[in-house]
N, C-alpha and C. Protein backbone atom coordinates (compact mmCIF):
# COMPACT_ATOMS: atom_id res chain seq x y z
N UNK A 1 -135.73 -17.86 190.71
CA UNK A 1 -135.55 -16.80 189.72
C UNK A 1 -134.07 -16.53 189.49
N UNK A 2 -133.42 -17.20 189.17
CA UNK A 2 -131.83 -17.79 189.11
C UNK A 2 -131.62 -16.15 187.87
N UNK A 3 -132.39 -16.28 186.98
CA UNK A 3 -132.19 -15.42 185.85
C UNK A 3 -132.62 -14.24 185.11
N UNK A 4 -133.27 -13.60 186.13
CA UNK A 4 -133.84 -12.71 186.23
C UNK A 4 -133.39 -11.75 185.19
N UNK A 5 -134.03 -11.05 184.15
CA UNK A 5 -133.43 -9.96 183.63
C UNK A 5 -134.36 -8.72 183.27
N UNK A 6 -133.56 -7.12 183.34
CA UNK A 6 -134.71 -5.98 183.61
C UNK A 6 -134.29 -5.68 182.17
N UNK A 7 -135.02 -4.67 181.56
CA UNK A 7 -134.83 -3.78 180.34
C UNK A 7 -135.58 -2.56 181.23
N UNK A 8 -134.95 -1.64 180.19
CA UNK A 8 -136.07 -0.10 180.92
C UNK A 8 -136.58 0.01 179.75
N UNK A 9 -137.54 0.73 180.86
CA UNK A 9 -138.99 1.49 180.78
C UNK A 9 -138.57 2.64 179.73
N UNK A 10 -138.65 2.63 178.74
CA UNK A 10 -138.35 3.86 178.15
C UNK A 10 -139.33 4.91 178.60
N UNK A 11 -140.51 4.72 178.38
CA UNK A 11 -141.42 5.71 178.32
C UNK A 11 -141.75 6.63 180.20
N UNK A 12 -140.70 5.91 181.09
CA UNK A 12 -140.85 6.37 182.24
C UNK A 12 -139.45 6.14 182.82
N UNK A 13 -138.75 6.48 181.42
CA UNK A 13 -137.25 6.96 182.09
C UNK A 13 -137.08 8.25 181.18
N UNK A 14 -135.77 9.04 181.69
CA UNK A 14 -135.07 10.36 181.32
C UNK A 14 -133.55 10.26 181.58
N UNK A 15 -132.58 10.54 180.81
CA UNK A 15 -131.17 11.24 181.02
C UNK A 15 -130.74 12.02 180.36
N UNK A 16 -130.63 12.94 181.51
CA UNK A 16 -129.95 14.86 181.47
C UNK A 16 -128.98 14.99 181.99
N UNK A 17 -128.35 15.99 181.34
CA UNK A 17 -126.91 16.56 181.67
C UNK A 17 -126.97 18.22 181.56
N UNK A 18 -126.17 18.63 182.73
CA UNK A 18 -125.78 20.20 182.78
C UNK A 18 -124.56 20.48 182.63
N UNK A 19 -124.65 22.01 182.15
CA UNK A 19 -122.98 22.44 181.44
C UNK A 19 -123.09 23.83 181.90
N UNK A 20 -121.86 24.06 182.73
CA UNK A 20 -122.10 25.39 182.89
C UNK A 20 -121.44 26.16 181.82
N UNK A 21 -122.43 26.86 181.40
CA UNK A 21 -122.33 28.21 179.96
C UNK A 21 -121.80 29.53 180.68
N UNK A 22 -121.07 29.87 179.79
CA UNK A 22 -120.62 31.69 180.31
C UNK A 22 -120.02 31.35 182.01
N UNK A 23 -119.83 30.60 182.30
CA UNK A 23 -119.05 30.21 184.09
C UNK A 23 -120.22 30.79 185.03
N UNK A 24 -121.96 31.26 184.15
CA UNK A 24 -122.77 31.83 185.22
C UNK A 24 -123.87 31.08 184.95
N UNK A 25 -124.43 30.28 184.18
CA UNK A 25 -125.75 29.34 184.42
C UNK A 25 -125.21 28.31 183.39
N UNK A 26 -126.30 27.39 184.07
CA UNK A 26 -126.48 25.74 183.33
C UNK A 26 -127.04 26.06 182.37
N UNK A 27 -126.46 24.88 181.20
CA UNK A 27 -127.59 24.75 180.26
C UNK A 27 -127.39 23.04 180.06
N UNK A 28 -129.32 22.52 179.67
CA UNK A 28 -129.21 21.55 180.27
C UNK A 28 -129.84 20.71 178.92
N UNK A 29 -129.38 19.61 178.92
CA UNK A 29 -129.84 18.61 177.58
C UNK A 29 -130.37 17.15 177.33
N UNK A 30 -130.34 16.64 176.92
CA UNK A 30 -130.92 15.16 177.29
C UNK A 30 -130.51 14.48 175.88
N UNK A 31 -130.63 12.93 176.01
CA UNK A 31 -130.24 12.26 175.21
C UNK A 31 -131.56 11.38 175.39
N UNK A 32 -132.30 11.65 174.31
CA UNK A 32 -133.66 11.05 173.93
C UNK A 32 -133.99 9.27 173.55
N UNK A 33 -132.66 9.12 173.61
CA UNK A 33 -132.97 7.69 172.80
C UNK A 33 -131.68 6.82 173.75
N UNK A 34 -132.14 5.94 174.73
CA UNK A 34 -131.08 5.00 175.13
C UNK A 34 -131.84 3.88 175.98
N UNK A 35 -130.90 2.82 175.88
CA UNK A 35 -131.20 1.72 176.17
C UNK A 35 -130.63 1.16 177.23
N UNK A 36 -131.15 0.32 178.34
CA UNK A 36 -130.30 -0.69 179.62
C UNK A 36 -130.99 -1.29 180.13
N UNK A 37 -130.23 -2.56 180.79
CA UNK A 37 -130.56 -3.61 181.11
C UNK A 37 -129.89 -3.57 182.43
N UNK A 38 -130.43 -4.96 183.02
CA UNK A 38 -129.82 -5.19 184.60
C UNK A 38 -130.37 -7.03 184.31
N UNK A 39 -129.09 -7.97 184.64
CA UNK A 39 -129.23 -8.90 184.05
C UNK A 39 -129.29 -10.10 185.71
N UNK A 40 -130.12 -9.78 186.61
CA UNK A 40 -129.98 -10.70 187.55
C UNK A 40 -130.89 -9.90 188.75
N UNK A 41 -131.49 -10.86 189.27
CA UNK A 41 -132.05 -10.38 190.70
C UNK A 41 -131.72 -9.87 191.48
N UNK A 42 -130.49 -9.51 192.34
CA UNK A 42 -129.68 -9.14 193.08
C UNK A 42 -129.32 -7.92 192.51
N UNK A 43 -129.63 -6.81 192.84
CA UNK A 43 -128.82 -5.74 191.87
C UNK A 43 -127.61 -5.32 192.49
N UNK A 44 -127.30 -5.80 193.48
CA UNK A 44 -126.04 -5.38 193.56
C UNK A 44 -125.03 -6.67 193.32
N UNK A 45 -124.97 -7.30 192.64
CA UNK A 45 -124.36 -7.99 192.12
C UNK A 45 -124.75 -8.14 189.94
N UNK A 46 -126.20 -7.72 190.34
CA UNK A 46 -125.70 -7.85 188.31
C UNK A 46 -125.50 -7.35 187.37
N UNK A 47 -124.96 -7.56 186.24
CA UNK A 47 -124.08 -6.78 185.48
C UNK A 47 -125.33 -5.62 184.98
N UNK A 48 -125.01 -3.68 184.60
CA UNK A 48 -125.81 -3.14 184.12
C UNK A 48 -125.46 -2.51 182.84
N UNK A 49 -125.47 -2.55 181.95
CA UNK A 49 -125.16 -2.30 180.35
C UNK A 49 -126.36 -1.31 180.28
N UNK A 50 -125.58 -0.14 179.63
CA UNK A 50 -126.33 1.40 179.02
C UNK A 50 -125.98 1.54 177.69
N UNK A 51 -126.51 1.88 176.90
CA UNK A 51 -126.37 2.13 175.45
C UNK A 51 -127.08 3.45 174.85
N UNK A 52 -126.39 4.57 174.44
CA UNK A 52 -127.08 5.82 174.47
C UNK A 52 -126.51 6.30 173.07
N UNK A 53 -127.59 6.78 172.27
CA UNK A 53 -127.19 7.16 170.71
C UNK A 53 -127.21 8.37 170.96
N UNK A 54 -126.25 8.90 170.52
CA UNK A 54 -125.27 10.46 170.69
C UNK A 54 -126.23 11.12 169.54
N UNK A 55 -126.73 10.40 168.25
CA UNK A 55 -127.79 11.52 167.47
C UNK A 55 -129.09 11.61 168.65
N UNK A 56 -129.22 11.40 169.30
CA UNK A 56 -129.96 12.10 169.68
C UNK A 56 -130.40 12.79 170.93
N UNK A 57 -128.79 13.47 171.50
CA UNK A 57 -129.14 14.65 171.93
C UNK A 57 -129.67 15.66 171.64
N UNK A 58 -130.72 16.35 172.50
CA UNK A 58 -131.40 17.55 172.59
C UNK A 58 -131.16 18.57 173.38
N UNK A 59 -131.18 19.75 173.26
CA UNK A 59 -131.17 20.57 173.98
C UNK A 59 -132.23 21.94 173.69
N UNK A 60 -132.74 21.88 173.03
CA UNK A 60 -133.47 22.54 172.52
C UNK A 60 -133.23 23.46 171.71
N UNK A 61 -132.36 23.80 171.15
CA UNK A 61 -131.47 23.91 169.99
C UNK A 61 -130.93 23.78 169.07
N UNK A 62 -131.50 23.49 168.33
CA UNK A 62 -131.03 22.94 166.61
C UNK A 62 -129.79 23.43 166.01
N UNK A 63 -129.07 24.50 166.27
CA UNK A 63 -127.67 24.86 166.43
C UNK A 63 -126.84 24.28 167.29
N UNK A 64 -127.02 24.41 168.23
CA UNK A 64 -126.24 23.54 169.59
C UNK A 64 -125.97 21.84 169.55
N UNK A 65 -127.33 21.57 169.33
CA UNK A 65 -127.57 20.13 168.83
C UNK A 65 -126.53 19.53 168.04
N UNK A 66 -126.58 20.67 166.96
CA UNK A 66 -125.83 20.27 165.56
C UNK A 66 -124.32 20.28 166.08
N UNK A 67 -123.89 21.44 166.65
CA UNK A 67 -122.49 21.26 167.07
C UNK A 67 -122.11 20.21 167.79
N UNK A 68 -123.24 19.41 168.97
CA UNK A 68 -122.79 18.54 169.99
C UNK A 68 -123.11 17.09 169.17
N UNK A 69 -123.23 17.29 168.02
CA UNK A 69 -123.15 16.01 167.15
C UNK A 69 -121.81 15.70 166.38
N UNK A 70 -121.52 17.12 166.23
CA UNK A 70 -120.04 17.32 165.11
C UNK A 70 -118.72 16.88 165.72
N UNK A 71 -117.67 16.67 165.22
CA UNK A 71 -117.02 15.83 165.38
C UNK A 71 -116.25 16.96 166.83
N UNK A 72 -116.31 18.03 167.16
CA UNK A 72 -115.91 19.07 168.18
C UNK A 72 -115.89 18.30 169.73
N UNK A 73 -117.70 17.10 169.08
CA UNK A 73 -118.15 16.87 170.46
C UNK A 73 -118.12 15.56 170.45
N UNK A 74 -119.55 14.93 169.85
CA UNK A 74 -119.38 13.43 169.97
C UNK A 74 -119.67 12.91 168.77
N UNK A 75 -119.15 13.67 167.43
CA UNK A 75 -118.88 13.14 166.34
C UNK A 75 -119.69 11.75 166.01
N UNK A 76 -121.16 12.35 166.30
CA UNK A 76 -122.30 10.90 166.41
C UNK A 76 -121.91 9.90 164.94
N UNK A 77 -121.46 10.88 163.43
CA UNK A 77 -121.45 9.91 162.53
C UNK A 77 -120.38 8.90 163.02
N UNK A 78 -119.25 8.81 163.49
CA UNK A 78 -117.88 8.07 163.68
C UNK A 78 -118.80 7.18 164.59
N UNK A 79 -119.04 7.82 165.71
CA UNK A 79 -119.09 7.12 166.95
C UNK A 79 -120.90 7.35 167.37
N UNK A 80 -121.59 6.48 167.00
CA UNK A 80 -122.80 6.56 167.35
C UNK A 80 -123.39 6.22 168.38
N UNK A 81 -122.94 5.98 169.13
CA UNK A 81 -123.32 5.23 170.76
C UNK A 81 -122.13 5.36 171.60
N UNK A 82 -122.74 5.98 173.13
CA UNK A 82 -121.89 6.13 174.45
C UNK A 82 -122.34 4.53 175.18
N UNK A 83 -121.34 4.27 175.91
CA UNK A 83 -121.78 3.01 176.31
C UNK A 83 -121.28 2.99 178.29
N UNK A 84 -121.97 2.19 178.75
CA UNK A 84 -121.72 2.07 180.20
C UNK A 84 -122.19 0.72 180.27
N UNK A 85 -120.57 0.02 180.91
CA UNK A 85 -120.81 -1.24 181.73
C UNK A 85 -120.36 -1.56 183.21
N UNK A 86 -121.23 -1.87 183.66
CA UNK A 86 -120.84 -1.71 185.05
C UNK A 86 -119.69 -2.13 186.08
N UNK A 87 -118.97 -2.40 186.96
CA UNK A 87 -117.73 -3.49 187.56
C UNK A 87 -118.56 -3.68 188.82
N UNK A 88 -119.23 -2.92 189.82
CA UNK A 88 -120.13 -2.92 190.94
C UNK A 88 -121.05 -1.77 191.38
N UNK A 89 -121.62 -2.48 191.97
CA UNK A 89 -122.71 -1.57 192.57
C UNK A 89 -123.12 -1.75 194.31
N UNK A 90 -122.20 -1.34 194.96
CA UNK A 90 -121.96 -0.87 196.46
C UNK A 90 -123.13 -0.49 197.10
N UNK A 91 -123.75 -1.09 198.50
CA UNK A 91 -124.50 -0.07 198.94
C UNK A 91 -123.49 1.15 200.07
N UNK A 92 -124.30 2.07 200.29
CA UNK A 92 -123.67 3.09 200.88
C UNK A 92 -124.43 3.18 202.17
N UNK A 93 -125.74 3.53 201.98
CA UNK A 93 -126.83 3.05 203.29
C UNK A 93 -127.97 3.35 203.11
N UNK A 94 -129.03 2.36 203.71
CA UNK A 94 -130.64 2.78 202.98
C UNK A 94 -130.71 2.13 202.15
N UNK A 95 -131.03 3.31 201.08
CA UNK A 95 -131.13 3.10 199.38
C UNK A 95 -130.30 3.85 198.68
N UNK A 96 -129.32 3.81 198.98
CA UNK A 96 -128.37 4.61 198.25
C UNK A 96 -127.15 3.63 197.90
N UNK A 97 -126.46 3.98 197.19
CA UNK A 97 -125.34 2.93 196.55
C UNK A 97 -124.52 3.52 195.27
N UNK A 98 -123.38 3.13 194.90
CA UNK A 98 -122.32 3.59 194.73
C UNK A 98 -122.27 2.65 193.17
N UNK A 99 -122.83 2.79 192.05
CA UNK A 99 -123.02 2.27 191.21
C UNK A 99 -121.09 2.91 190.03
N UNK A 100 -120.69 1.79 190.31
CA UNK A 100 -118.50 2.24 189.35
C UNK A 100 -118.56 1.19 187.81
N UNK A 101 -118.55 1.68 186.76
CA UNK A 101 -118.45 0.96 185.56
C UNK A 101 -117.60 1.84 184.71
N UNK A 102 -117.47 1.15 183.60
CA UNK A 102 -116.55 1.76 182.43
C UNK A 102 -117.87 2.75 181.51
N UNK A 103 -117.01 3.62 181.48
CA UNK A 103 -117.69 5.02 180.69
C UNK A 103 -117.05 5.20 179.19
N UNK A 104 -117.71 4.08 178.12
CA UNK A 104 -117.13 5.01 176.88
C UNK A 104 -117.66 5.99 176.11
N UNK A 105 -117.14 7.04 175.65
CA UNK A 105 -117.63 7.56 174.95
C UNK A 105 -116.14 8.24 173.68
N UNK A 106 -117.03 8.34 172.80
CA UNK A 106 -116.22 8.31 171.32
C UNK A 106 -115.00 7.09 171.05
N UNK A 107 -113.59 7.24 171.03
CA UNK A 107 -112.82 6.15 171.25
C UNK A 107 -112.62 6.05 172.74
N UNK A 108 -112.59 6.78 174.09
CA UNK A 108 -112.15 6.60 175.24
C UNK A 108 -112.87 6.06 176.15
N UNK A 109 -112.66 5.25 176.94
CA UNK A 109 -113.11 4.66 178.13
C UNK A 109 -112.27 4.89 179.04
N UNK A 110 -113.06 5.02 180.39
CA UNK A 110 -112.90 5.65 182.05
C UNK A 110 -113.61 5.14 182.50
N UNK A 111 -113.26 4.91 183.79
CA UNK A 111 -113.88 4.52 184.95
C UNK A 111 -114.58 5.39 185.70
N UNK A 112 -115.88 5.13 186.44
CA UNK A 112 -116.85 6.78 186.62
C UNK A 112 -117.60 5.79 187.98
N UNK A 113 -118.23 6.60 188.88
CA UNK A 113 -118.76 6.07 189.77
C UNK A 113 -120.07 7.03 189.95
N UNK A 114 -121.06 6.57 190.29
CA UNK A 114 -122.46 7.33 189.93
C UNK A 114 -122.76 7.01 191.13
N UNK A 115 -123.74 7.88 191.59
CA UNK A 115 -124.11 8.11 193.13
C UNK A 115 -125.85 7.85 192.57
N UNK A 116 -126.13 6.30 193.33
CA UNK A 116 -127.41 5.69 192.84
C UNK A 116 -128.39 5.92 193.89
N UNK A 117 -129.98 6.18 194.04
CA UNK A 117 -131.11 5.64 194.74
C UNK A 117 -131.92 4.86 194.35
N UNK A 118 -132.19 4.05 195.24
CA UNK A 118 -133.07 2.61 194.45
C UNK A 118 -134.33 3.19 195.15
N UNK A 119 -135.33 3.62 194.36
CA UNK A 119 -136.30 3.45 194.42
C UNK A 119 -137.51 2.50 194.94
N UNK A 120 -137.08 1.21 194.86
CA UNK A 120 -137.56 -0.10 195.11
C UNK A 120 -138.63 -0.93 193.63
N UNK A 121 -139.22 -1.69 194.13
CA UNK A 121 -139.80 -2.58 193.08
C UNK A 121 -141.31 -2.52 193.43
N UNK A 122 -142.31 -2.22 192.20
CA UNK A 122 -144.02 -2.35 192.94
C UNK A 122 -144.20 -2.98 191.56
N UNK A 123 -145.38 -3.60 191.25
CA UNK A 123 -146.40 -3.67 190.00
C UNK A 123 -147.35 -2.93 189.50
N UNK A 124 -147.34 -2.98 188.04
CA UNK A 124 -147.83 -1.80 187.65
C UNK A 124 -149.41 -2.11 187.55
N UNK A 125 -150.52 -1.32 187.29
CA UNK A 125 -151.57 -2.33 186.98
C UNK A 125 -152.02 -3.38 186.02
N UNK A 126 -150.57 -3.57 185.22
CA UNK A 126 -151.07 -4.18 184.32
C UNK A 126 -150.18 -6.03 184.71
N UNK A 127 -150.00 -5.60 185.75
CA UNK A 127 -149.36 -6.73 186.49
C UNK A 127 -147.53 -6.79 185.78
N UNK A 128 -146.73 -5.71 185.28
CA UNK A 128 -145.61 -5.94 185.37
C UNK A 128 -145.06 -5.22 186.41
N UNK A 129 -144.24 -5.82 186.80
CA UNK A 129 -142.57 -5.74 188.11
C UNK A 129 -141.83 -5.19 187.47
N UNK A 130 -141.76 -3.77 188.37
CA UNK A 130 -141.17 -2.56 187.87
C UNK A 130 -140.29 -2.18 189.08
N UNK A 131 -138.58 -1.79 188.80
CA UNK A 131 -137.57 -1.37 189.59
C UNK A 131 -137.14 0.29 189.43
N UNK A 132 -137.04 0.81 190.07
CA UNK A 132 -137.01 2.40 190.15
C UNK A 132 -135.40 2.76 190.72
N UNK A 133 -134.82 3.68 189.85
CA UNK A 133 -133.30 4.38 190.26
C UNK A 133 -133.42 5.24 190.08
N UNK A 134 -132.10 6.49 190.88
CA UNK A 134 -132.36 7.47 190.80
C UNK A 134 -130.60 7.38 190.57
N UNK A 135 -130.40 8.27 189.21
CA UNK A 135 -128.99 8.17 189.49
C UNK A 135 -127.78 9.72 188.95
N UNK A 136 -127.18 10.34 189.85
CA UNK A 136 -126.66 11.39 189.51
C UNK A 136 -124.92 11.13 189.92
N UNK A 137 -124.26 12.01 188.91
CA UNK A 137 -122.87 12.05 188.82
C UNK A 137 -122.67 12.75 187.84
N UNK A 138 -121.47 13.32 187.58
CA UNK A 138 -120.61 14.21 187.30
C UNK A 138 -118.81 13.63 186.37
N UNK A 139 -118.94 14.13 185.27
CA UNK A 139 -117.99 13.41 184.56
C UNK A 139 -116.72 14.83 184.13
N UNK A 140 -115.51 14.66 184.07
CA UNK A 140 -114.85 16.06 183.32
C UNK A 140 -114.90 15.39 181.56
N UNK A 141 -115.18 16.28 181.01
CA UNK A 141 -116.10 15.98 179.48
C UNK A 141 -114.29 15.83 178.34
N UNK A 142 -113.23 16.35 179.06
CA UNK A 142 -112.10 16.61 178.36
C UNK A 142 -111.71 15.17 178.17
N UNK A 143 -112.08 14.70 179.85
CA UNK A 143 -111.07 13.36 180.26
C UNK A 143 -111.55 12.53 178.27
N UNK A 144 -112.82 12.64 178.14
CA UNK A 144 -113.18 11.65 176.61
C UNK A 144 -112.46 12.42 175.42
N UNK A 145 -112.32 13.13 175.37
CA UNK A 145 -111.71 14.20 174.32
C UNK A 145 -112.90 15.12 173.83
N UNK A 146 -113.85 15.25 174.67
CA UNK A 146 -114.71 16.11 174.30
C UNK A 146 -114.04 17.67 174.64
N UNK A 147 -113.05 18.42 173.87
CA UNK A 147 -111.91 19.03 173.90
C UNK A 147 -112.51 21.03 173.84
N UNK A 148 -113.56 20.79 172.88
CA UNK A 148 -113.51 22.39 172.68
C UNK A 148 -114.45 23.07 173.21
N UNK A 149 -113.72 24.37 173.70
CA UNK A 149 -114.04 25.28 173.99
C UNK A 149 -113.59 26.90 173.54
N UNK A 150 -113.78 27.86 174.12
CA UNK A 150 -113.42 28.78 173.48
C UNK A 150 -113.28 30.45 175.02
N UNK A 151 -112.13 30.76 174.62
CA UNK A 151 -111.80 31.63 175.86
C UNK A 151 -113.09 32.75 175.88
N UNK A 152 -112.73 33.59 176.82
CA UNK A 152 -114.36 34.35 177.35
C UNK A 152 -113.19 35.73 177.10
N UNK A 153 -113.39 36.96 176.95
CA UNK A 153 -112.71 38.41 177.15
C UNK A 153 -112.49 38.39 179.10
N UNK A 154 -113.87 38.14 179.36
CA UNK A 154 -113.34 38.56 180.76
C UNK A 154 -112.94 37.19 181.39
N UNK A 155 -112.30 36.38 181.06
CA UNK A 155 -111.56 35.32 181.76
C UNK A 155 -112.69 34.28 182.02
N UNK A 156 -111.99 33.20 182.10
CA UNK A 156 -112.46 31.81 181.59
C UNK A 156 -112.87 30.89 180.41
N UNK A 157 -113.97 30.26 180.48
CA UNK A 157 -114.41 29.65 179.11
C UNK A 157 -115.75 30.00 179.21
N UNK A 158 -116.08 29.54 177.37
CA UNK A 158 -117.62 29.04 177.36
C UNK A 158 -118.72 28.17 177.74
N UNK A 159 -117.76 27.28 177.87
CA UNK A 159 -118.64 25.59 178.04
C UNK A 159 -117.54 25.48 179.66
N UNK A 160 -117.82 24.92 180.41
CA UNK A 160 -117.09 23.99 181.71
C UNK A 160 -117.11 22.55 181.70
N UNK A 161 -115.62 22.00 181.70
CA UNK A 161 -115.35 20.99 181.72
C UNK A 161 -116.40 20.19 182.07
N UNK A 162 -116.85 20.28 183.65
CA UNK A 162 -117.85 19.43 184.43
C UNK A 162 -119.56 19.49 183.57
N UNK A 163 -119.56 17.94 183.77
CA UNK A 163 -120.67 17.82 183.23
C UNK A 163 -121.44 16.86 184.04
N UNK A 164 -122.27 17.51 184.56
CA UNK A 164 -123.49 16.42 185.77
C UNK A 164 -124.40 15.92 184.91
N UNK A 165 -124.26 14.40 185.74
CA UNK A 165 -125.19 13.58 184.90
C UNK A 165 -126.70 13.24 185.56
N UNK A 166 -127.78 13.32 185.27
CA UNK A 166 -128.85 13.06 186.31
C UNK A 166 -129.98 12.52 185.55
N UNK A 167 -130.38 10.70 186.10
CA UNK A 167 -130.93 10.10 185.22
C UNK A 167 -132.05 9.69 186.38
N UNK A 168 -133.41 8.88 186.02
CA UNK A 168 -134.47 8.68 186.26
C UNK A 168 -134.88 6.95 185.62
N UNK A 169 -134.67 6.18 186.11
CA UNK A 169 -134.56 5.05 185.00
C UNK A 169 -135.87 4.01 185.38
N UNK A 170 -136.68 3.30 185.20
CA UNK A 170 -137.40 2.40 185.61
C UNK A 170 -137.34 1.17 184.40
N UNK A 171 -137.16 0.01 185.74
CA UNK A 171 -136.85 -0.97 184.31
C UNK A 171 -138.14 -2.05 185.04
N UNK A 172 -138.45 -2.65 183.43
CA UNK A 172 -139.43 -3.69 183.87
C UNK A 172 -138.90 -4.97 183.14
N UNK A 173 -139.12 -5.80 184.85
CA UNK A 173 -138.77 -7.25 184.28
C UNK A 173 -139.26 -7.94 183.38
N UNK A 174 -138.69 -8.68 182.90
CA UNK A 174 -138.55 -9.74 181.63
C UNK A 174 -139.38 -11.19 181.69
N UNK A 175 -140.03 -11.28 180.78
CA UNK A 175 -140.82 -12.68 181.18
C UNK A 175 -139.29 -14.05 181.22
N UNK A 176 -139.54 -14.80 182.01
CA UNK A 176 -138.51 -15.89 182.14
C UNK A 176 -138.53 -16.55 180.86
């Protein structure tokens, strides 16, 4: 199986993100529509490519929405897709592992390291080979130029830089 390649599971994956609002609770959103692969048997050696269309964040807010589309945030008409490619994927111990790739989003790319759990691999009943991750991290939203915010009367901001990322991914292998 020299060539193994995964796609996900859309329908039994999720990626959410939290923002702390008012510096006193999360508010939390998801990006409904994205795509990745894992291109080799070995996952800690093969390359993992993410592809995530910025129209379609949700948050349950059709105001909010609209702003985190506008050019303030991720200006989805310019720039319609966040992208992640991987450089490695480390184990740490167990099932845990240290998944470091390039993070673009709008014109900027960074380097980001995501704190992974591998789930492991079973079959489903319909006889496909299915791989399970669990993957959370934390990005500062400025470092991309995701820039605005707006001061508070009693000190601080609206929105907080930090933005945790926490995804659910299952990918099913590829016929050879």
């Amino acid at each position: 199986m020299a060539n193994v390649k995964w796609a996900l599971d859309p329908t039994h994956s999720e990626l959410l993100f939290k923002v702390k609002h008012l510096m006193i609770t999360n508010v939390k959103g998801e990006f409904r529509t994205f795509s990745a692969a894992i291109d080799g048997e070995d996952f800690t050696s093969a390359p993992v490519t993410v592809k995530i269309d910025t129209e379609s964040v949700f948050t349950n807010n059709n105001d909010r929405d609209g702003h985190l589309k506008s050019p303030d945030f991720f200006d989805a008409a310019q720039y319609p897709s966040i992208t992640f490619t991987s450089k490695s994927f480390k184990k740490v111990d167990d099932d845990e592992y240290t998944l470091t790739g390039d993070l673009t989003i709008k014109d900027v790319t960074k380097e980001v390291s995501l704190q992974v759990t591998y789930g492991g691999v079973n079959k489903d009943p319909w006889g496909n080979q299915k791989a399970g991750f669990s993957v959370k991290g934390k990005i500062n939203r400025t470092d991309f130029g995701l820039t605005w915010n707006a001061a508070l009367e009693t000190g601080g901001v609206l929105v907080s830089e930090e933005v945790k990322i926490d995804a659910e991914v299952q990918f099913v292998q590829q016929p050879a």
